[in-house]
C-alpha atoms as a PDB file:
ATOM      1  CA  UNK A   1     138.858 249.037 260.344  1.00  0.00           C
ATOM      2  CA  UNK A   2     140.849 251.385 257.578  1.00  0.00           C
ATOM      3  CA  UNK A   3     141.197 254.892 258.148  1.00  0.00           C
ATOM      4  CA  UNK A   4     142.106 257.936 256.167  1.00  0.00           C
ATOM      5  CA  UNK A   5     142.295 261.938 256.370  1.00  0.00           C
ATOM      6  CA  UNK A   6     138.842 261.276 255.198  1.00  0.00           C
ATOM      7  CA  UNK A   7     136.713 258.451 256.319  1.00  0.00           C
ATOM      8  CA  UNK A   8     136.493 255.536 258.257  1.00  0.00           C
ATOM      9  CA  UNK A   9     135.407 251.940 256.591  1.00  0.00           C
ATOM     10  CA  UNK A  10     135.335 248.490 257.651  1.00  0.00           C
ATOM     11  CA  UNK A  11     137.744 245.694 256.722  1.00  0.00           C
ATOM     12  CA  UNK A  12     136.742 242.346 254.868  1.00  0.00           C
ATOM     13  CA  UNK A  13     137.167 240.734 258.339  1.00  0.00           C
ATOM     14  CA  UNK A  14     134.763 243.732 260.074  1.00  0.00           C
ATOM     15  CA  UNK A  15     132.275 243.828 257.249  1.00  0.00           C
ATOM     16  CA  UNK A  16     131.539 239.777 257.730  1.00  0.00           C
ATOM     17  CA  UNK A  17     131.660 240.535 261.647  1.00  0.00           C
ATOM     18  CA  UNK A  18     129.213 242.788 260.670  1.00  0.00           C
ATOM     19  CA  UNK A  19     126.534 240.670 258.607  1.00  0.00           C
ATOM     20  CA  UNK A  20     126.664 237.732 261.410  1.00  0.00           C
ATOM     21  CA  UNK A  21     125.831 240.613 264.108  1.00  0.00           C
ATOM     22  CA  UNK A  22     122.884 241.695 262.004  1.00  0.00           C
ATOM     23  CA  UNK A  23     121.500 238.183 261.278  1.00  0.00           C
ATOM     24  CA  UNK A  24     121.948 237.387 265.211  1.00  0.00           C
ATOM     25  CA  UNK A  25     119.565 240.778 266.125  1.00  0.00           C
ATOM     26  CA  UNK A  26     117.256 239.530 263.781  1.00  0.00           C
ATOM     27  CA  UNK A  27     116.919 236.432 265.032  1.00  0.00           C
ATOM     28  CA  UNK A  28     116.257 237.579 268.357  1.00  0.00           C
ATOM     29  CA  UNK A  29     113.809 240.046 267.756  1.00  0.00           C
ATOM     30  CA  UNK A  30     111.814 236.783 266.135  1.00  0.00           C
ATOM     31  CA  UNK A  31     111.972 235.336 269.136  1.00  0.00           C
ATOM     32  CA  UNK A  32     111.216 238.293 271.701  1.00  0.00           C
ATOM     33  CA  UNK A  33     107.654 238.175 271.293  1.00  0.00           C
ATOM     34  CA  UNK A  34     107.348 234.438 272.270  1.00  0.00           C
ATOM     35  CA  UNK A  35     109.760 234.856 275.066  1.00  0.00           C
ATOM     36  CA  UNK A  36     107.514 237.119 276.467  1.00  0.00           C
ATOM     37  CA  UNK A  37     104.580 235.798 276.211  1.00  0.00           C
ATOM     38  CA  UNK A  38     105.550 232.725 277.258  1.00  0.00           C
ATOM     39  CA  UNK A  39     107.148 234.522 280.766  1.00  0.00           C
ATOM     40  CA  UNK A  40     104.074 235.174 282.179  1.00  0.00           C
ATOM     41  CA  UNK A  41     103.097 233.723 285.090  1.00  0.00           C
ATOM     42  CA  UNK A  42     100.554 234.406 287.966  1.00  0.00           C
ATOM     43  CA  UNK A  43      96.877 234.159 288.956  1.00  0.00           C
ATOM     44  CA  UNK A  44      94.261 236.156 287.640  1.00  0.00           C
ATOM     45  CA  UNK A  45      90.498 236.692 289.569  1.00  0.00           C
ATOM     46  CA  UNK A  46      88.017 237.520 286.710  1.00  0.00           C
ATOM     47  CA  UNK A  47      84.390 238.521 286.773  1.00  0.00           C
ATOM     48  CA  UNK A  48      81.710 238.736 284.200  1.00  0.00           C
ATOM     49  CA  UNK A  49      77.961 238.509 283.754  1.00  0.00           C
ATOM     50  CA  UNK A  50      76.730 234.706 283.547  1.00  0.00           C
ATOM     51  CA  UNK A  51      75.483 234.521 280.017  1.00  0.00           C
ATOM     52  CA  UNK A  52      78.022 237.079 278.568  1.00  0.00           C
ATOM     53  CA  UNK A  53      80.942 235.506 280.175  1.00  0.00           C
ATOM     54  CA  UNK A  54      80.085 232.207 278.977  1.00  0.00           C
ATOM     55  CA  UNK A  55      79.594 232.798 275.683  1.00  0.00           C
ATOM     56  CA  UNK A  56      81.895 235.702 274.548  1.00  0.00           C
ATOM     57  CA  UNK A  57      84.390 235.792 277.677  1.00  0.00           C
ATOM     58  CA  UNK A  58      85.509 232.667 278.326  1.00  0.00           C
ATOM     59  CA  UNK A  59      86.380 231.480 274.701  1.00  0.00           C
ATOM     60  CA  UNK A  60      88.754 234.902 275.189  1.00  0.00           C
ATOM     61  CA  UNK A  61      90.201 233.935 278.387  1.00  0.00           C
ATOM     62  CA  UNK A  62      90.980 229.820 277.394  1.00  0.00           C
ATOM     63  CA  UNK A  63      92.874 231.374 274.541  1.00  0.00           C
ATOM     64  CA  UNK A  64      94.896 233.577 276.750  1.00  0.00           C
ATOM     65  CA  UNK A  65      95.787 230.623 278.936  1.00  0.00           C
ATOM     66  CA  UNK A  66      96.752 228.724 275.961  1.00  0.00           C
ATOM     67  CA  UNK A  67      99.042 231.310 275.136  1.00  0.00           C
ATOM     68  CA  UNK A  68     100.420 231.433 278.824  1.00  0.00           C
ATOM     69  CA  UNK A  69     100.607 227.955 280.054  1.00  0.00           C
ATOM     70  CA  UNK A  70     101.952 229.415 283.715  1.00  0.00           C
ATOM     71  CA  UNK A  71      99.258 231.572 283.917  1.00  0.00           C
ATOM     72  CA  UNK A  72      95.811 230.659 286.198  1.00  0.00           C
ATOM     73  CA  UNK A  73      92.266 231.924 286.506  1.00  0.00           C
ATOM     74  CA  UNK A  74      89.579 231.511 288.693  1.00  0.00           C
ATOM     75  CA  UNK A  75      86.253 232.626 287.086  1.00  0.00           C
ATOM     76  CA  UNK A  76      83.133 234.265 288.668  1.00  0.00           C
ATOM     77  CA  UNK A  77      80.252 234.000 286.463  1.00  0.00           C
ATOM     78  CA  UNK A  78      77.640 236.329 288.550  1.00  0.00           C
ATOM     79  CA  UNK A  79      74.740 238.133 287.543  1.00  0.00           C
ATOM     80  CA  UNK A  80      75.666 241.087 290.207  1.00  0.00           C
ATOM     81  CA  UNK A  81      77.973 243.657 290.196  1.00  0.00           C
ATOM     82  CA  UNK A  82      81.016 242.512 292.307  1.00  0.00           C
ATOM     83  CA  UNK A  83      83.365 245.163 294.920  1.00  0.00           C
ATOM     84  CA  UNK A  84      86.121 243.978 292.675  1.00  0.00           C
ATOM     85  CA  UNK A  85      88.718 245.460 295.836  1.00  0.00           C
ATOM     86  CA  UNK A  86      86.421 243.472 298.333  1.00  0.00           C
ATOM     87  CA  UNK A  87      86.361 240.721 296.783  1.00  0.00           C
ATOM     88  CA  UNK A  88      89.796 240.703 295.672  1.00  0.00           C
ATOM     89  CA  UNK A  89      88.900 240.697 291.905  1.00  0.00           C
ATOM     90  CA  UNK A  90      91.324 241.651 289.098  1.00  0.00           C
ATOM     91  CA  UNK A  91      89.417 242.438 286.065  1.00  0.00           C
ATOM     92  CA  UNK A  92      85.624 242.944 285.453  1.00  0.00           C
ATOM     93  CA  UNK A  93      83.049 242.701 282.330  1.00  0.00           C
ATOM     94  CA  UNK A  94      80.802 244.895 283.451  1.00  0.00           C
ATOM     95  CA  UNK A  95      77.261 245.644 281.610  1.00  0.00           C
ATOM     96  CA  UNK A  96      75.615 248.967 282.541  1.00  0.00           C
ATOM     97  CA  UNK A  97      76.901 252.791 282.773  1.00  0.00           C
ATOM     98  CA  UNK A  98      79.333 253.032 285.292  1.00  0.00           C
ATOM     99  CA  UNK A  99      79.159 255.505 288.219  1.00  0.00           C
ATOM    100  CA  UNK A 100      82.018 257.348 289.322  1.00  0.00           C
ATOM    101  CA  UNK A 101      84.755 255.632 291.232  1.00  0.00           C
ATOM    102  CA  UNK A 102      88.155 254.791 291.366  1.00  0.00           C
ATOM    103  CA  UNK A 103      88.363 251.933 289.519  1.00  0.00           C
ATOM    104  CA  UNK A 104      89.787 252.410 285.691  1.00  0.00           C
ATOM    105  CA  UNK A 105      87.167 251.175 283.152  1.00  0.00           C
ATOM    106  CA  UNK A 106      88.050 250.925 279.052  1.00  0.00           C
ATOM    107  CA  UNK A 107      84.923 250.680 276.710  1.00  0.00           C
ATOM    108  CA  UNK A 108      84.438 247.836 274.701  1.00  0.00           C
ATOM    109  CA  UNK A 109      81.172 248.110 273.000  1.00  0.00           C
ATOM    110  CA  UNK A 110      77.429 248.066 274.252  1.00  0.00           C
ATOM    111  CA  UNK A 111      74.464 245.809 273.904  1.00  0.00           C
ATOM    112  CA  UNK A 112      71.015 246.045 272.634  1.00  0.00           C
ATOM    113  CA  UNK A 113      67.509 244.212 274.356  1.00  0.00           C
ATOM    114  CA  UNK A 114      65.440 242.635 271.774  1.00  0.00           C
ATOM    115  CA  UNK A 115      62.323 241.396 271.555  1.00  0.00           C
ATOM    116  CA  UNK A 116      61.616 238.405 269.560  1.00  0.00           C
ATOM    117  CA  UNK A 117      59.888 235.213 268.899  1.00  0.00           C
ATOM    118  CA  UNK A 118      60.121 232.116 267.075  1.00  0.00           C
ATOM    119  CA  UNK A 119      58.884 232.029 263.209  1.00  0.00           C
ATOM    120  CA  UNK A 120      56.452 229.048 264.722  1.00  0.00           C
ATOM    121  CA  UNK A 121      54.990 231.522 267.551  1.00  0.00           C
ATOM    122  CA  UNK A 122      54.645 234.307 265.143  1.00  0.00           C
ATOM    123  CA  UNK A 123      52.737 231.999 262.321  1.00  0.00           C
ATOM    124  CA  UNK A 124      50.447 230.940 264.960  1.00  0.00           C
ATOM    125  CA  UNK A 125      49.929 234.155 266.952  1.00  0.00           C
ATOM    126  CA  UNK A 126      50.581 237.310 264.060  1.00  0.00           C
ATOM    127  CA  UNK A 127      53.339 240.143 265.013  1.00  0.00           C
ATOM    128  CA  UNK A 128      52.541 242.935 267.551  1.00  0.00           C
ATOM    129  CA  UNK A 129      53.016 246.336 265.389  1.00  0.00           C
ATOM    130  CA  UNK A 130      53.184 248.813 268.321  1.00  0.00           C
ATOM    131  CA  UNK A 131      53.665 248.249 272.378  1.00  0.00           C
ATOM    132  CA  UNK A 132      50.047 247.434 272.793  1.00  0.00           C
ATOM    133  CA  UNK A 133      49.536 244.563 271.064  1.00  0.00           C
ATOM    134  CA  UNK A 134      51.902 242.667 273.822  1.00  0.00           C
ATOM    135  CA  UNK A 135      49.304 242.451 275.826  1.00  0.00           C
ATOM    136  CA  UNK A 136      47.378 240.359 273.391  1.00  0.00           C
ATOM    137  CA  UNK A 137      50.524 237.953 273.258  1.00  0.00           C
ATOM    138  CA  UNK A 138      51.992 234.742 275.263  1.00  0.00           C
ATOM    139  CA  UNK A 139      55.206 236.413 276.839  1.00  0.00           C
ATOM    140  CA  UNK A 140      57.923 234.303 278.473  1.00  0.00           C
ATOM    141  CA  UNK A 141      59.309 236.258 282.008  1.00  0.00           C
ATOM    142  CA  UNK A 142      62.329 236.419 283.412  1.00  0.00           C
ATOM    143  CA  UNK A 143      61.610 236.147 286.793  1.00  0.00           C
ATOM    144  CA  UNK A 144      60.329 233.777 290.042  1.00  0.00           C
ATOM    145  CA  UNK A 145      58.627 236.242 292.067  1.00  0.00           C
ATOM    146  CA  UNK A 146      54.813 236.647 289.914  1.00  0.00           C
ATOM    147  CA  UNK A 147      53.037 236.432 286.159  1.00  0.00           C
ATOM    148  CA  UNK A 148      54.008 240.175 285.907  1.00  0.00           C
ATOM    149  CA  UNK A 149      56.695 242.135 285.184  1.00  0.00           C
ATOM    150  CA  UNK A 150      58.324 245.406 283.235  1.00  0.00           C
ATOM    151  CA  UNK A 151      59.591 245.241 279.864  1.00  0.00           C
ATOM    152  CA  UNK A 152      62.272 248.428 279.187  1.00  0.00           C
ATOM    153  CA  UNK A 153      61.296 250.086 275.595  1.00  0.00           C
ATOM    154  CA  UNK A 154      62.245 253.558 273.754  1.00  0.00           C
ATOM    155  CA  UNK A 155      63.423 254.365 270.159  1.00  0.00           C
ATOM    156  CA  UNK A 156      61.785 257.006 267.803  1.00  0.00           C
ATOM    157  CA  UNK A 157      58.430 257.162 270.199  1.00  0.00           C
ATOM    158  CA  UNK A 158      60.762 258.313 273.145  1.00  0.00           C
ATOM    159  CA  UNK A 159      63.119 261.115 272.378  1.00  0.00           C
ATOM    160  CA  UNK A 160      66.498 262.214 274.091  1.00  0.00           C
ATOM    161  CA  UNK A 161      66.983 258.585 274.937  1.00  0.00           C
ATOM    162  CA  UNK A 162      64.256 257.978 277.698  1.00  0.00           C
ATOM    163  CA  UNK A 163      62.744 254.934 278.322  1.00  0.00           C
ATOM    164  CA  UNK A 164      59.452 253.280 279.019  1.00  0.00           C
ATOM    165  CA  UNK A 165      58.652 250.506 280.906  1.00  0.00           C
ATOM    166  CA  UNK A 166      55.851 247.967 279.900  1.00  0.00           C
ATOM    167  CA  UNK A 167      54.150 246.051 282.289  1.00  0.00           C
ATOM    168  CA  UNK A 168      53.310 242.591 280.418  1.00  0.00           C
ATOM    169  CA  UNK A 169      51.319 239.196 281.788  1.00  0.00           C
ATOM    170  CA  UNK A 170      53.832 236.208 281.697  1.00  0.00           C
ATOM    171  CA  UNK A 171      52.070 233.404 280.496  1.00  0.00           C
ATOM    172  CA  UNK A 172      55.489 231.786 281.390  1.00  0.00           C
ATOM    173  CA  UNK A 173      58.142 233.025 283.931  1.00  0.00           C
ATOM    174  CA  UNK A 174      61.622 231.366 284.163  1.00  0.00           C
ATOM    175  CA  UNK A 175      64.265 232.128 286.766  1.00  0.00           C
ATOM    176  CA  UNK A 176      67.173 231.076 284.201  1.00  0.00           C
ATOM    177  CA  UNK A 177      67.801 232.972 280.915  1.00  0.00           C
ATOM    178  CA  UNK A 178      68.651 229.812 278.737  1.00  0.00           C
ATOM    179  CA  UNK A 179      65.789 228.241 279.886  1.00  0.00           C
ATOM    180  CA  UNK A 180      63.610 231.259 278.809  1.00  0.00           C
ATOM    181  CA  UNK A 181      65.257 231.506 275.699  1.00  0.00           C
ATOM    182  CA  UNK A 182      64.907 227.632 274.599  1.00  0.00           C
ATOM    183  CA  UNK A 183      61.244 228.163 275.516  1.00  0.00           C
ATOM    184  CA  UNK A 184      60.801 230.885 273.162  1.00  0.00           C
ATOM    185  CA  UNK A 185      62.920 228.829 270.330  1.00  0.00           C
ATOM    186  CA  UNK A 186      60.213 226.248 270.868  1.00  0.00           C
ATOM    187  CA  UNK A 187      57.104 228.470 269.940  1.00  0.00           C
ATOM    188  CA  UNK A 188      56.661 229.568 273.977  1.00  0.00           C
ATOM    189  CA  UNK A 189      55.959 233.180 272.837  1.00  0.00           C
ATOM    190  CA  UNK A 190      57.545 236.829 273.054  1.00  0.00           C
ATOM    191  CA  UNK A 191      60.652 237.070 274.886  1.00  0.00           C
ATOM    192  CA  UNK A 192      62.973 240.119 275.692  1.00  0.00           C
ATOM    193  CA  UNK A 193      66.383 239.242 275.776  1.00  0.00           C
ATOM    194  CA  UNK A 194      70.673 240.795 276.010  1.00  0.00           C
ATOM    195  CA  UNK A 195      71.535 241.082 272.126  1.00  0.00           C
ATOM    196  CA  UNK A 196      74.258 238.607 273.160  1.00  0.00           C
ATOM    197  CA  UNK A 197      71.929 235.772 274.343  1.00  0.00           C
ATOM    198  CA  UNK A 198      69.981 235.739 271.142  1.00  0.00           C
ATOM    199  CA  UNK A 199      72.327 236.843 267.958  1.00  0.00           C
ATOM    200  CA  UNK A 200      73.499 233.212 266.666  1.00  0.00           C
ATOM    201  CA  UNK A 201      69.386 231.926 267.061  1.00  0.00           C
ATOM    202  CA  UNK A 202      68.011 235.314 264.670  1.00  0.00           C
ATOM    203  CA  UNK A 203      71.437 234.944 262.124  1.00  0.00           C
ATOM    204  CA  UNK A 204      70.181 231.300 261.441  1.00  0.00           C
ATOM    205  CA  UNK A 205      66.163 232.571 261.079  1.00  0.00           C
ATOM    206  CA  UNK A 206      65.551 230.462 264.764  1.00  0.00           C
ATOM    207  CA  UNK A 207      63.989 233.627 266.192  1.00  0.00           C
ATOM    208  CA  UNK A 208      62.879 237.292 264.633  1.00  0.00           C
ATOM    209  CA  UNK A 209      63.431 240.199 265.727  1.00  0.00           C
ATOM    210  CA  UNK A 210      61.009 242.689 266.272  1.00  0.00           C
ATOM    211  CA  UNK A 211      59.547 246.340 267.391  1.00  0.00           C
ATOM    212  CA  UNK A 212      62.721 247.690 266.350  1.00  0.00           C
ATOM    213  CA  UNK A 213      61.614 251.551 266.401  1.00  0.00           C
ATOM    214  CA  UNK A 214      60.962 250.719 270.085  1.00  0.00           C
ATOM    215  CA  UNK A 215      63.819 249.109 271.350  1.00  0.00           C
ATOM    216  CA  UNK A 216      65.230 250.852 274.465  1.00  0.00           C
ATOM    217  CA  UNK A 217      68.760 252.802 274.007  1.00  0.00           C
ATOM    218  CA  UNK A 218      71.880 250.028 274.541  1.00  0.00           C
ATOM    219  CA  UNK A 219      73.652 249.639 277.357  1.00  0.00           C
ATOM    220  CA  UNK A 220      77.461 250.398 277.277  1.00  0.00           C
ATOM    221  CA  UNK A 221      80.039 247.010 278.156  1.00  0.00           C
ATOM    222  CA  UNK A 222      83.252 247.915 279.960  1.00  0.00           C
ATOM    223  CA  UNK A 223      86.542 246.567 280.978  1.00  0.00           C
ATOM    224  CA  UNK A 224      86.905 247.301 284.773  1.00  0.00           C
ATOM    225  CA  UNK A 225      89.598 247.005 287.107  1.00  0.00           C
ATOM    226  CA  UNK A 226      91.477 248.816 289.582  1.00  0.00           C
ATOM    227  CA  UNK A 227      94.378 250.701 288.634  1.00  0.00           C
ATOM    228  CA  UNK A 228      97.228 248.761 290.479  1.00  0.00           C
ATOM    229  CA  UNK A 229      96.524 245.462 289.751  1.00  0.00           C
ATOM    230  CA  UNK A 230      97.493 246.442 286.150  1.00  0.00           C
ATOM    231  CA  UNK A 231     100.672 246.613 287.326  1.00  0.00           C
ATOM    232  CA  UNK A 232     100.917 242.692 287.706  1.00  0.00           C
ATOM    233  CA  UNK A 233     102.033 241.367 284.186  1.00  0.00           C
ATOM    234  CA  UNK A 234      99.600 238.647 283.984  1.00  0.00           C
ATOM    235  CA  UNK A 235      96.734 240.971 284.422  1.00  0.00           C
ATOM    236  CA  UNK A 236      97.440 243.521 282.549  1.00  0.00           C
ATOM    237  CA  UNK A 237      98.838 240.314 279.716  1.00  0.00           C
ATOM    238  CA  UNK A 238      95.025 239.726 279.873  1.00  0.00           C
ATOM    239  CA  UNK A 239      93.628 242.980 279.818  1.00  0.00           C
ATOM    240  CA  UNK A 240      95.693 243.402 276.555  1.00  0.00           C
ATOM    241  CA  UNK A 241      94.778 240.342 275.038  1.00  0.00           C
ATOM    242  CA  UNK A 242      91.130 240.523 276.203  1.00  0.00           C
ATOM    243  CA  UNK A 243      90.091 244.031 275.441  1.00  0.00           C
ATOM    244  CA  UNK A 244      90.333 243.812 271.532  1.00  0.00           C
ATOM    245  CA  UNK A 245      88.946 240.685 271.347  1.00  0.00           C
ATOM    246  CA  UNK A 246      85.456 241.473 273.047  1.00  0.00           C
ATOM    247  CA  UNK A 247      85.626 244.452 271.269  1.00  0.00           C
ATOM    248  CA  UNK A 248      85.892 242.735 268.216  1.00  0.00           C
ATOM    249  CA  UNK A 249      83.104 239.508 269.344  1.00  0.00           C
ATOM    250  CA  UNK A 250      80.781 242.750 270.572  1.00  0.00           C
ATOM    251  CA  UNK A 251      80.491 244.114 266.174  1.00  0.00           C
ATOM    252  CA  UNK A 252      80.211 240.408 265.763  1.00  0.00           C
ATOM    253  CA  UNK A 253      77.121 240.382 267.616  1.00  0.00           C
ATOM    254  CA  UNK A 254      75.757 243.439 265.915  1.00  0.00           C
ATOM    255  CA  UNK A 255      76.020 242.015 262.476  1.00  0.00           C
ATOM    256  CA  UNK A 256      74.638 238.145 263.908  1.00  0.00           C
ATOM    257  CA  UNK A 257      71.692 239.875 265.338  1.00  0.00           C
ATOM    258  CA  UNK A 258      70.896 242.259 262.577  1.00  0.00           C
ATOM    259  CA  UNK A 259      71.426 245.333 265.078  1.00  0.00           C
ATOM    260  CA  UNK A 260      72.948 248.119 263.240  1.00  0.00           C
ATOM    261  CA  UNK A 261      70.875 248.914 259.916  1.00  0.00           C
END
């Protein structure tokens, strides 16, 4: 280094020094990311709705792995809501207001219930126009227990957000949601299904949407978990990676299914 009365500059030798410094700090700040996502290692306990998590979470979470190759999961697809500290469950979908608790929950989007029917059904049967005319229809149930049960409805005829429930005759009742829904594909009759078990079949024209002005109010989809198991890398790795993805596969699902106008 030369110095003077009035400055201080670098020699030949330091300014060279200098350049091979810079070019080694860049180098490794390339690298950093992967290095850290490739340190990652533990277990992770995840819950989610059946139907949701197998179509929108678990694409999500086989990425993550793929990203983390010491990183496990064990999966529990369940259609109730889990004591995530009972049960010794890390992170939650969860699909319905939350009540007060300690848990910390991040919102990721919400979901709509439709009510639809195949082009076929609706060629041979005509479109109901208003609530009443279900009961003039073939409707496909959701349930085990009867040939009755209550559809949830709202929109424009139910202000401030309430909803009404509509007691419809099942023609059909089904104790498995796929099933329900393939029955419906093939001409079954009216079915009311999650936004997010029906989307890909009304983008390609496989079932219509209808009684939009009556659809009940959406229900809000959260990221749950308690707070300290975010202090476990791999967990909170996932909650990272997973949170803007559903987020993002949630306005998928709007735009598939037609939702927002």
């Amino acid at each position: 280094m030369l110095r003077s009365t009035r400055k201080l500059s670098l020699t030949a030798a330091g300014d060279r020094h200098l350049q091979v410094w810079r070019e080694v700090m860049a180098r490794l700040r390339e690298i950093e990311p992967t290095t850290r996502a490739t340190s990652l290692q533990g277990a992770i306990v995840l819950t989610a709705p059946e139907l949701l998590g197998r179509i929108e979470v678990m694409p999500i979470l086989e990425s993550f792995l793929a990203d983390h190759p010491r990183v496990s999961a064990r999966i529990m697809l369940l259609n109730r809501q889990v004591n995530l500290i009972g049960e010794g469950v890390d992170v939650a979908v969860r699909l319905a207001p939350l009540a007060d608790s300690a848990l910390t929950a991040v919102r990721v989007g919400e979901i709509r219930t439709l009510l639809c029917a195949s082009p076929e059904y609706l060629a041979r049967a005509g479109s109901p126009e208003r609530l009443g005319d279900l009961h003039d229809h073939d409707c496909i149930g959701l349930n085990d227990e009867g040939d009755a049960e209550l559809w949830t409805f709202g929109g424009e005829t139910r202000p401030g957000g309430r909803t009404r429930a509509v007691r419809v005759q099942s023609r059909v009742s089904v104790n498995n949601a796929m099933a329900a829904i393939d029955y419906a594909l093939r001409g079954g009759g009216l079915i009311q299904a999650r936004s997010y078990q029906v989307a890909a079949h009304i983008a390609a024209g496989k079932l219509v949407r209808l009684l939009r002005d009556h659809e009940a109010p959406p229900v809000p989809v959260h990221v749950v978990f308690p707070g300290n198991r975010a202090r476990n890398q791999a967990v909170r790795g996932f909650i990272d990676h997973l949170t803007p993805r559903l987020r993002k596969a949630l306005r998928a699902l709007d735009s598939d299914a037609n939702v927002v106008d």
